[in-house]
PDB file of N, CA and C in Angstrom:
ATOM      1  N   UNK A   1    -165.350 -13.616 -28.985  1.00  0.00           N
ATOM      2  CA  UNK A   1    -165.945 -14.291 -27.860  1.00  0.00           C
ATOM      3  C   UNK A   1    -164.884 -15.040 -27.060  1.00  0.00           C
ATOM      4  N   UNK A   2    -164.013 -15.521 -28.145  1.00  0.00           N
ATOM      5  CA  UNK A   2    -162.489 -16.481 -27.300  1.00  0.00           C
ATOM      6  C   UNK A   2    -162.015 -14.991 -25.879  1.00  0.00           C
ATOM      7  N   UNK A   3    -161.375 -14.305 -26.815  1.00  0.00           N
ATOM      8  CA  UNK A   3    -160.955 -13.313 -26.001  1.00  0.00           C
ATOM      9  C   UNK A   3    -161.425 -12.625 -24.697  1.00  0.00           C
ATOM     10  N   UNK A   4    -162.793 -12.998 -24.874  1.00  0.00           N
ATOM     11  CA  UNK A   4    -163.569 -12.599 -23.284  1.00  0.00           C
ATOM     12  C   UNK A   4    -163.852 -13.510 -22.411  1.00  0.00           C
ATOM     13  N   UNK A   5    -163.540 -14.813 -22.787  1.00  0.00           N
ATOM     14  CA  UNK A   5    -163.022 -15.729 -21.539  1.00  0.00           C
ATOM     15  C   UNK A   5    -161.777 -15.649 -21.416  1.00  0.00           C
ATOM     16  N   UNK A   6    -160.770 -15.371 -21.653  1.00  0.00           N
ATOM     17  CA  UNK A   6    -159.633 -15.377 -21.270  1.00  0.00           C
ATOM     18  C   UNK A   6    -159.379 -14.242 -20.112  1.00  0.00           C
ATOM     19  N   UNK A   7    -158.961 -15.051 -19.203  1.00  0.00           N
ATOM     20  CA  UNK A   7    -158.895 -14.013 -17.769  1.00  0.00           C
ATOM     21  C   UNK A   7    -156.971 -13.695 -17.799  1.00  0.00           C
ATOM     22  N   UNK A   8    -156.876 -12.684 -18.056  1.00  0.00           N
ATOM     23  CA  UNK A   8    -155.389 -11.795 -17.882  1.00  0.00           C
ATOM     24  C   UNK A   8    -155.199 -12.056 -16.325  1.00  0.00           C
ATOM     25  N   UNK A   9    -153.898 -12.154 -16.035  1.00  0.00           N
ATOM     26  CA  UNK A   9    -153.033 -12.523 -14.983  1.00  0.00           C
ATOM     27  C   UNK A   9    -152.794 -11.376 -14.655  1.00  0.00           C
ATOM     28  N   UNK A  10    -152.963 -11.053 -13.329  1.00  0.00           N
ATOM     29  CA  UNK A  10    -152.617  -9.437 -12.486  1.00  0.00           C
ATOM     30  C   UNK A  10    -151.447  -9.235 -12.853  1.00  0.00           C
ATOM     31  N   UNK A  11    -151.176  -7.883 -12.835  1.00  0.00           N
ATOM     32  CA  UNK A  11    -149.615  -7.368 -12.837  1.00  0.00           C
ATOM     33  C   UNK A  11    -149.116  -8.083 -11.801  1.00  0.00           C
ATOM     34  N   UNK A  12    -147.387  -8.188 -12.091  1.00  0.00           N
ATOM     35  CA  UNK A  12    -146.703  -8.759 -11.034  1.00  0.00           C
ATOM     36  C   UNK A  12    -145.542  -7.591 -10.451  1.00  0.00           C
ATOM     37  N   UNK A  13    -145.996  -7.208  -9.369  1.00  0.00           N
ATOM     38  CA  UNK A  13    -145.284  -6.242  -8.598  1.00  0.00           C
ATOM     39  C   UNK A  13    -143.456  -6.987  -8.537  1.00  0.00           C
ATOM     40  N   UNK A  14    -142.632  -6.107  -8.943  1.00  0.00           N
ATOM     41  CA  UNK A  14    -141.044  -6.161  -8.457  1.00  0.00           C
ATOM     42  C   UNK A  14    -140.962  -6.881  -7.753  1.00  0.00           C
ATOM     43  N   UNK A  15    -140.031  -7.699  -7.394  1.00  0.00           N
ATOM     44  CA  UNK A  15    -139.363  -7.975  -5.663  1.00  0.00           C
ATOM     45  C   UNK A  15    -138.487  -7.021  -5.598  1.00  0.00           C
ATOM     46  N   UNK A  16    -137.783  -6.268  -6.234  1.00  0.00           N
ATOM     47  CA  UNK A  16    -137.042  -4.990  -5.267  1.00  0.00           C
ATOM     48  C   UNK A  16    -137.802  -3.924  -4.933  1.00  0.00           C
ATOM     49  N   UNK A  17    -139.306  -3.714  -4.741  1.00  0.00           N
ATOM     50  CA  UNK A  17    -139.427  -2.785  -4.212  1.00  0.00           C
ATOM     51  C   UNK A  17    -139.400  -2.596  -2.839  1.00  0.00           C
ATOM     52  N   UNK A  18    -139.499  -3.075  -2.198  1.00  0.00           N
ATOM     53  CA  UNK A  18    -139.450  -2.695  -0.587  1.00  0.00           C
ATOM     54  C   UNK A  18    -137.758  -2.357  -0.324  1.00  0.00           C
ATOM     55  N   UNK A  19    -137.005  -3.686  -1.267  1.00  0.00           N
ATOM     56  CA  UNK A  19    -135.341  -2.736  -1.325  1.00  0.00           C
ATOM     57  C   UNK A  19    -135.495  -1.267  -1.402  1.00  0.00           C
ATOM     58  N   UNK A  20    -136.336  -1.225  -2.820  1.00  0.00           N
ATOM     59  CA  UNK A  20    -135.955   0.603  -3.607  1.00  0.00           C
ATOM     60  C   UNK A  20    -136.319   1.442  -2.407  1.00  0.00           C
ATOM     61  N   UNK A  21    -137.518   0.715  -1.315  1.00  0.00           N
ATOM     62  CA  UNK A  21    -138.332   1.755  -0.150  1.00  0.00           C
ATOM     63  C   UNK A  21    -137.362   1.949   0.977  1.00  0.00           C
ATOM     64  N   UNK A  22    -136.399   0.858   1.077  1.00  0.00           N
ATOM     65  CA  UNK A  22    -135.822   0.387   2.628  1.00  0.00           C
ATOM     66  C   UNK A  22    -134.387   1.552   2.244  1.00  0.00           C
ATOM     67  N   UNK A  23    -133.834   1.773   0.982  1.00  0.00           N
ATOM     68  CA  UNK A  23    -132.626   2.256   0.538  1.00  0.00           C
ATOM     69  C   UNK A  23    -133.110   3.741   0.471  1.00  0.00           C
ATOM     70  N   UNK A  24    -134.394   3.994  -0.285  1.00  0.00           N
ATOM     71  CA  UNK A  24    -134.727   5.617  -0.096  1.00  0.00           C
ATOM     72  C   UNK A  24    -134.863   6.043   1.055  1.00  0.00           C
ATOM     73  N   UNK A  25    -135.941   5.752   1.840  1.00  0.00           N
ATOM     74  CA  UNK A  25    -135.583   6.285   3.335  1.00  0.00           C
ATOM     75  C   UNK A  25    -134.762   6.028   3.912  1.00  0.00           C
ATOM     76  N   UNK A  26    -133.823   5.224   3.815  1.00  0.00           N
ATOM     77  CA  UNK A  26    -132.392   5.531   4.334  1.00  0.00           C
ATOM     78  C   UNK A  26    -131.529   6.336   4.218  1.00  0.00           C
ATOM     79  N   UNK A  27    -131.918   6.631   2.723  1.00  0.00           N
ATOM     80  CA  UNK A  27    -130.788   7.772   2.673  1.00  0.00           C
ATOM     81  C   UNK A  27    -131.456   8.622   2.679  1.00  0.00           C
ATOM     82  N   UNK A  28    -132.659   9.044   2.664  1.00  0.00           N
ATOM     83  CA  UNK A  28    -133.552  10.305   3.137  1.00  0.00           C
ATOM     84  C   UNK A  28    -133.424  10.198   4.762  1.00  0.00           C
ATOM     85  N   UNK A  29    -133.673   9.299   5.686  1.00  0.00           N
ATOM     86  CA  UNK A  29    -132.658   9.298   7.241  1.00  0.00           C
ATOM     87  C   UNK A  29    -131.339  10.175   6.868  1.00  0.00           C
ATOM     88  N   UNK A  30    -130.312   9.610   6.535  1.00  0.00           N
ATOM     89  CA  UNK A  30    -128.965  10.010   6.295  1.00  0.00           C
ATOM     90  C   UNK A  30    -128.724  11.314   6.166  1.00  0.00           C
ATOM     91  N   UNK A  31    -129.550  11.602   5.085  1.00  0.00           N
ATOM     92  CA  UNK A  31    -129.372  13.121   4.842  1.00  0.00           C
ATOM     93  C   UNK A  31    -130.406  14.180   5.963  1.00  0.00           C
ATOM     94  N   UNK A  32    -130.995  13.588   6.634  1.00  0.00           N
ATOM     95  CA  UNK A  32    -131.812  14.529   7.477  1.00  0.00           C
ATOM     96  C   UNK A  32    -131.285  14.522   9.022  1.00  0.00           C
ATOM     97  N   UNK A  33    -130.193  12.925   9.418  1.00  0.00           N
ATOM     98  CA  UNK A  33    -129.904  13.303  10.341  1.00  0.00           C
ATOM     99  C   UNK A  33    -128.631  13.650  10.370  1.00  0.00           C
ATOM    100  N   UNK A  34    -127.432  13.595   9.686  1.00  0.00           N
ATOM    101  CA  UNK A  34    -126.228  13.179   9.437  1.00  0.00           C
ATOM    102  C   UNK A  34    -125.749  14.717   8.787  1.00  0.00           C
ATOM    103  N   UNK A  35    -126.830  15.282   7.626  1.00  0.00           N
ATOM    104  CA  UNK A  35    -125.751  16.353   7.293  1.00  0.00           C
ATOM    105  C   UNK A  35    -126.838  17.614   7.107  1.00  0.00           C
ATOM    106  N   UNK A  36    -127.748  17.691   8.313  1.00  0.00           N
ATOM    107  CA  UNK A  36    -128.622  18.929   8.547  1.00  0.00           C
ATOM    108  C   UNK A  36    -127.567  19.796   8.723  1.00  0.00           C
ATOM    109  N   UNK A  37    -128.149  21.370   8.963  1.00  0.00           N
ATOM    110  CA  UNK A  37    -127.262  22.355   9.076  1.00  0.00           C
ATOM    111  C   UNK A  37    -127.684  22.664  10.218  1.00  0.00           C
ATOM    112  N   UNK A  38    -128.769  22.476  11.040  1.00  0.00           N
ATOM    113  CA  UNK A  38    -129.646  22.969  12.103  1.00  0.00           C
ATOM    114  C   UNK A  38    -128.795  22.131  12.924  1.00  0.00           C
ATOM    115  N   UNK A  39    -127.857  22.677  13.939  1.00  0.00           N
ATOM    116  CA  UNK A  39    -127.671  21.812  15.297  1.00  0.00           C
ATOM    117  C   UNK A  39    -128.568  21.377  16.174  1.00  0.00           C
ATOM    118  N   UNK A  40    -129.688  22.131  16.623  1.00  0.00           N
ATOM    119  CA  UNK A  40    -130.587  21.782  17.261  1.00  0.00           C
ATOM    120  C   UNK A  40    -131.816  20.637  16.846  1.00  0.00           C
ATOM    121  N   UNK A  41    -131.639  20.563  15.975  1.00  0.00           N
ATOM    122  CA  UNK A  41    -132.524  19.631  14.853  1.00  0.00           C
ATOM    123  C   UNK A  41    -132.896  18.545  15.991  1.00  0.00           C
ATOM    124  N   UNK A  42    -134.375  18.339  16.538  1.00  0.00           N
ATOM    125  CA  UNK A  42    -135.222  17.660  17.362  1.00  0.00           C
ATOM    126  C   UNK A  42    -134.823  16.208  16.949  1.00  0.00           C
ATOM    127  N   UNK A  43    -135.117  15.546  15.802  1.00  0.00           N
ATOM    128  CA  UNK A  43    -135.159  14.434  15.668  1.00  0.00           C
ATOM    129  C   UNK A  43    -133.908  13.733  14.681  1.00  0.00           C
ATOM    130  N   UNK A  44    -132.550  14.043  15.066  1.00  0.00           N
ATOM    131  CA  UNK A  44    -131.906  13.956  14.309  1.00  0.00           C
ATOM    132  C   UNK A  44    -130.866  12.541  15.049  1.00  0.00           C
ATOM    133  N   UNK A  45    -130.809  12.726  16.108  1.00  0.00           N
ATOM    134  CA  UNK A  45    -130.696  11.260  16.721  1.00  0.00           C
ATOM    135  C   UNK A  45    -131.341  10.184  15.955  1.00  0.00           C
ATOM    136  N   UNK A  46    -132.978  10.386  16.101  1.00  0.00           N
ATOM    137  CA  UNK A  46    -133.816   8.934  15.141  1.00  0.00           C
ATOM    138  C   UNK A  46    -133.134   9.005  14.319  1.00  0.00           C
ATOM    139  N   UNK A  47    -132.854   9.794  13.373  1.00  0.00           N
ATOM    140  CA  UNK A  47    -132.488   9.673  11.818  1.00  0.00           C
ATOM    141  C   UNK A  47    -131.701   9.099  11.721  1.00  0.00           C
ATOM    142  N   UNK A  48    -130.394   9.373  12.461  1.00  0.00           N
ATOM    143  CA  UNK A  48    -128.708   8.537  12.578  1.00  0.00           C
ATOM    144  C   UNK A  48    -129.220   7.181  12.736  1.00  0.00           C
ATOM    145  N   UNK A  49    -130.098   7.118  13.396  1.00  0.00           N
ATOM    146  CA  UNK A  49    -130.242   5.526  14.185  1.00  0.00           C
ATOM    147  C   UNK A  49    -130.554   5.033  12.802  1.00  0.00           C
ATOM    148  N   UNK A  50    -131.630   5.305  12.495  1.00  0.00           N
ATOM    149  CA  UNK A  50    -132.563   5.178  11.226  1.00  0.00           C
ATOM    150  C   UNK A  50    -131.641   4.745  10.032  1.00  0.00           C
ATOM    151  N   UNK A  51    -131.238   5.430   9.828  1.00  0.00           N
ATOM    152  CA  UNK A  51    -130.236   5.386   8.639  1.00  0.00           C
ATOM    153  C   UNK A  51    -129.112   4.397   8.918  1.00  0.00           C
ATOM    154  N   UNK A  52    -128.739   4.234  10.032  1.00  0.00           N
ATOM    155  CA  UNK A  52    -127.922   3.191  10.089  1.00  0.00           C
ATOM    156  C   UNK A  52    -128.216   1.741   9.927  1.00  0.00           C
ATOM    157  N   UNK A  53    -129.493   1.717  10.579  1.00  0.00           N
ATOM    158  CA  UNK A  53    -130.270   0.629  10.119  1.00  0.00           C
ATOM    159  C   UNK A  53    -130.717  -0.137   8.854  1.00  0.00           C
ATOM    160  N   UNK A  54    -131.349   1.112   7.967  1.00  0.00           N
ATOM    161  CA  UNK A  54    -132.294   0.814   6.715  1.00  0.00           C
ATOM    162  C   UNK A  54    -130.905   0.651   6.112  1.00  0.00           C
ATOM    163  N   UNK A  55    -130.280   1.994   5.664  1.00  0.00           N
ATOM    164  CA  UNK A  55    -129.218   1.325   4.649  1.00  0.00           C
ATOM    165  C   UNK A  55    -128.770  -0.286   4.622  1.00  0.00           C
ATOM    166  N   UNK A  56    -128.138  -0.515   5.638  1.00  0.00           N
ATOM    167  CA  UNK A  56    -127.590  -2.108   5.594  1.00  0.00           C
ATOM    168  C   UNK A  56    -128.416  -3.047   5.063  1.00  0.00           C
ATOM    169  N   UNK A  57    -129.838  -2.771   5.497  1.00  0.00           N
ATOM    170  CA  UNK A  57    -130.858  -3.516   5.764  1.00  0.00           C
ATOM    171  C   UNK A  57    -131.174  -3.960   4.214  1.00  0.00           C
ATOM    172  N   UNK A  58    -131.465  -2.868   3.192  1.00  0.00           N
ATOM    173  CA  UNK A  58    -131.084  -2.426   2.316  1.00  0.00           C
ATOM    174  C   UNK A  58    -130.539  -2.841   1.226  1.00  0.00           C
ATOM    175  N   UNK A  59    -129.196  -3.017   1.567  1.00  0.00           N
ATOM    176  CA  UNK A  59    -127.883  -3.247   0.687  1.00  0.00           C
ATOM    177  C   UNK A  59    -128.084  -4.836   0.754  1.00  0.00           C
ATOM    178  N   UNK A  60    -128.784  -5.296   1.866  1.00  0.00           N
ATOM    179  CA  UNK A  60    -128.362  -6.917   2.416  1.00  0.00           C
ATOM    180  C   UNK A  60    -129.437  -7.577   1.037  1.00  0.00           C
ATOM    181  N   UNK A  61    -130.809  -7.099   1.823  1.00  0.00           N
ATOM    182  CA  UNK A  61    -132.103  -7.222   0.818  1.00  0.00           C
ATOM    183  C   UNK A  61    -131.542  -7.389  -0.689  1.00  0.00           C
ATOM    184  N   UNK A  62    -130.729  -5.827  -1.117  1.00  0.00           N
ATOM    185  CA  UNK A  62    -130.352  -6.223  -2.563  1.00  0.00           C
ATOM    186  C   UNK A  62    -129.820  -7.270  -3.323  1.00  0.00           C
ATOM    187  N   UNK A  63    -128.478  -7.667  -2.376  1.00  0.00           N
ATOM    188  CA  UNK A  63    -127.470  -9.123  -2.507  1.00  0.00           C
ATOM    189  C   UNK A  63    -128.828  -9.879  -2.372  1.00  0.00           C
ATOM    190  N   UNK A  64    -129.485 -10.210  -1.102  1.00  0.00           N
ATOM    191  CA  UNK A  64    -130.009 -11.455  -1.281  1.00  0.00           C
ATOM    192  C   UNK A  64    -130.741 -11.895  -2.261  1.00  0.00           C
ATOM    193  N   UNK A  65    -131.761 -10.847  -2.709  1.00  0.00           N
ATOM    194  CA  UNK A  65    -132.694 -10.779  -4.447  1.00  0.00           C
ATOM    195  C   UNK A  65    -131.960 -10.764  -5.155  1.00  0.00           C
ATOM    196  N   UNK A  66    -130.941 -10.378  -5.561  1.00  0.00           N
ATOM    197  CA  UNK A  66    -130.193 -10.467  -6.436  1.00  0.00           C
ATOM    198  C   UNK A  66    -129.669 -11.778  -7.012  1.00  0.00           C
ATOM    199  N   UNK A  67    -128.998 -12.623  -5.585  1.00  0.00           N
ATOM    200  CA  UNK A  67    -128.374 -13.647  -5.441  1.00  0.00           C
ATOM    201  C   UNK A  67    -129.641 -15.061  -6.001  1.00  0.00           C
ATOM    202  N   UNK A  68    -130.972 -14.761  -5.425  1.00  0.00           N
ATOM    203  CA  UNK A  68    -132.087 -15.357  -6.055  1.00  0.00           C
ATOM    204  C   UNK A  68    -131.920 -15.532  -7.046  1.00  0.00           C
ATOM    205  N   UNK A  69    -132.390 -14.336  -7.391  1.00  0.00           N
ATOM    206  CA  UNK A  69    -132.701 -14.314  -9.145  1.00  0.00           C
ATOM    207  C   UNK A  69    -131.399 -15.091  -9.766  1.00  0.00           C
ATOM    208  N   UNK A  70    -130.724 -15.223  -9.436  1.00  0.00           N
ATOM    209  CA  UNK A  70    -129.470 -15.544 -10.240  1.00  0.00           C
ATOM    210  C   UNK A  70    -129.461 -16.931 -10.340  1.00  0.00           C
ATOM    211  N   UNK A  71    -129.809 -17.389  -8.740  1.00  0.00           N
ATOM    212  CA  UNK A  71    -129.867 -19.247  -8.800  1.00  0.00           C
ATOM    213  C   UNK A  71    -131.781 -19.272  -9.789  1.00  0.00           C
ATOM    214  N   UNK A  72    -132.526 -18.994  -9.765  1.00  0.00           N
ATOM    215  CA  UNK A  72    -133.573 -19.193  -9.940  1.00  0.00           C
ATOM    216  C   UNK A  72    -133.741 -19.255 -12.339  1.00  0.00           C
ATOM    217  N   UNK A  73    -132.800 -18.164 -12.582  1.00  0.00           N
ATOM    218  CA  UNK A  73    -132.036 -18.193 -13.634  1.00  0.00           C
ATOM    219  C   UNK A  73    -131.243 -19.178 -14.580  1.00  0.00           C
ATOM    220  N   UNK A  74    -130.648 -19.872 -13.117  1.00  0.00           N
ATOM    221  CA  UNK A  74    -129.725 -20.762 -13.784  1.00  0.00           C
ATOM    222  C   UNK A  74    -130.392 -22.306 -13.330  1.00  0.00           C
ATOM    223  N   UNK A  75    -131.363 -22.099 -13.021  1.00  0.00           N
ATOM    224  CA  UNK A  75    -132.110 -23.125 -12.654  1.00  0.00           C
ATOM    225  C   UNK A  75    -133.027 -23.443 -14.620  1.00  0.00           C
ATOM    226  N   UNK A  76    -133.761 -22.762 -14.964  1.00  0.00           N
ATOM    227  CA  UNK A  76    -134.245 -22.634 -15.877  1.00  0.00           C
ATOM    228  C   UNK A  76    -133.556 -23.179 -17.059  1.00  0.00           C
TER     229      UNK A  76
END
């Protein structure tokens, strides 16, 4: 009866996932605009753009969670 009042705490989603999302389509950009074989390839401009963007965006996101966790760590 104890056990069925006890209310379980939701899963707690990552904080790197939107990194893991912002770094995959980046380099899924990268590779679709950067090293197609199709010269004519319609949307391969966005992609360059794209990819230039997310990656950094990305890499920055990672340092900064990273850099968190680390003070938040040594806080404890």
């Amino acid at each position: 009866m104890e056990q069925e009042n006890k209310k379980l705490a939701p899963p707690q989603m990552s904080p790197y996932v939107f990194t893991i999302l912002l770094i995959g389509f980046g380099l899924w950009c990268f590779r679709d605009g950067w090293m197609n074989p199709d010269p004519d390839y319609e949307h391969a401009l966005f992609n360059q753009v794209l990819s230039v963007i997310l990656l950094p965006w990305g890499i920055w996101d990672f340092y900064k969670l990273r850099k968190k966790s680390k003070n938040d760590s040594e806080d404890k």
